[in-house]
Protein backbone atom coordinates (compact mmCIF):
# COMPACT_ATOMS: atom_id res chain seq x y z
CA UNK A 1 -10.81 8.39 -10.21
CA UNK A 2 -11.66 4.73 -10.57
CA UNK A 3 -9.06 2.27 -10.12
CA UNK A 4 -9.29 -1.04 -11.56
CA UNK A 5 -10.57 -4.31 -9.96
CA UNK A 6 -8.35 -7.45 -10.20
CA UNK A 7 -8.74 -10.73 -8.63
CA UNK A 8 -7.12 -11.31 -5.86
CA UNK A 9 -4.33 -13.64 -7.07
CA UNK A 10 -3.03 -11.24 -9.55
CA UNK A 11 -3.46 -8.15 -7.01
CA UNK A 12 -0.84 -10.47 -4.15
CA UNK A 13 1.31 -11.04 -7.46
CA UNK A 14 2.03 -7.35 -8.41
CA UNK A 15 1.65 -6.34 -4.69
CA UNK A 16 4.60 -9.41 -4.02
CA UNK A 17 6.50 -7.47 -7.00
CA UNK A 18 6.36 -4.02 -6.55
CA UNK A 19 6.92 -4.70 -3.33
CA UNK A 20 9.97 -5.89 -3.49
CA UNK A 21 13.14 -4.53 -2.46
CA UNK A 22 14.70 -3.60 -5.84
CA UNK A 23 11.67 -2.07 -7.13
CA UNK A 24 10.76 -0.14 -3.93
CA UNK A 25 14.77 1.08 -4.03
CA UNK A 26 14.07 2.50 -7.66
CA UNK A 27 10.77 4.00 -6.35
CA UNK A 28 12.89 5.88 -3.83
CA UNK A 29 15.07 7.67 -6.01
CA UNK A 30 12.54 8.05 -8.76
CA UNK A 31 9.94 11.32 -9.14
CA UNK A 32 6.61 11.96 -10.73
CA UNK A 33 4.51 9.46 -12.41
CA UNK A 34 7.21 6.54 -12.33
CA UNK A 35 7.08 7.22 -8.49
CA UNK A 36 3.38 6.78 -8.37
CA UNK A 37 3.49 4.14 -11.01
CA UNK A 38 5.64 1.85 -8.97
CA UNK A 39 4.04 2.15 -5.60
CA UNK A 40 2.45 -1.05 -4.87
CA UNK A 41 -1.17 -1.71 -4.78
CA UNK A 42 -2.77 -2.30 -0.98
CA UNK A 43 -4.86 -5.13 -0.49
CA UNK A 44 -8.53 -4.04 0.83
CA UNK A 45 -8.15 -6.30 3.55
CA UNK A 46 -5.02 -3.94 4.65
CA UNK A 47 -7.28 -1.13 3.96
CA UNK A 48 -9.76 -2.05 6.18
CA UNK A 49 -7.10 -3.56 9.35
CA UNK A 50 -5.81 -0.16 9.08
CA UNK A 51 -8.98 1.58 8.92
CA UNK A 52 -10.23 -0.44 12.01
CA UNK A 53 -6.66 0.52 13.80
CA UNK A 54 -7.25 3.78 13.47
CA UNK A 55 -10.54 3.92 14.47
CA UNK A 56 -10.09 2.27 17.70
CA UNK A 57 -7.04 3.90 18.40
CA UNK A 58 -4.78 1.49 18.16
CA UNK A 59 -2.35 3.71 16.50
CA UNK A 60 -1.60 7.18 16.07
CA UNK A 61 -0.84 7.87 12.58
CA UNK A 62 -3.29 10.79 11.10
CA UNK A 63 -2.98 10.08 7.81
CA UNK A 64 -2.90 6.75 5.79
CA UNK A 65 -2.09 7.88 2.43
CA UNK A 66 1.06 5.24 1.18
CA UNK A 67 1.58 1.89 0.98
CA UNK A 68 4.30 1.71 3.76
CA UNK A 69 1.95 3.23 6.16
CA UNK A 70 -1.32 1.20 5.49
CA UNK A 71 0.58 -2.25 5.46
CA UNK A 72 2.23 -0.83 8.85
CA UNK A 73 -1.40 0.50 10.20
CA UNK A 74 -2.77 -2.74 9.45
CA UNK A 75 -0.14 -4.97 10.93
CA UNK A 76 -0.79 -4.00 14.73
């Protein structure tokens, strides 16, 4: 699975959005695809913070696999 590329601008705009707490409160109570269709995309400099967190230690999550927990991994 490929996802697409955007520039960055756009990617902080629907990031900002979906991020937001009316949209992540539908995501909550929603299921199947509209659940994975409204998780926000992760910037790949979040990616990588959370990467290099983990890595060194720095936290102790074992798996990285939503939004919540990257942004979280990546903010220590």
């Amino acid at each position: 699975m490929n996802p697409p590329r955007v520039a960055s601008f756009y990617g902080e705009f629907i990031e900002s959005l979906l991020s937001s707490g009316p949209v992540r409160g539908i995501t909550k109570v929603s299921s199947g695809f509209v659940k994975i269709a409204l998780e926000p995309p992760v910037s790949v400099d979040s990616v990588s913070a959370a990467a290099c967190n983990a890595a060194t230690g720095k936290i102790d999550i074992d798996v990285l696999d939503t939004y919540d927990k990257i942004k979280k991994a990546s903010q220590v």
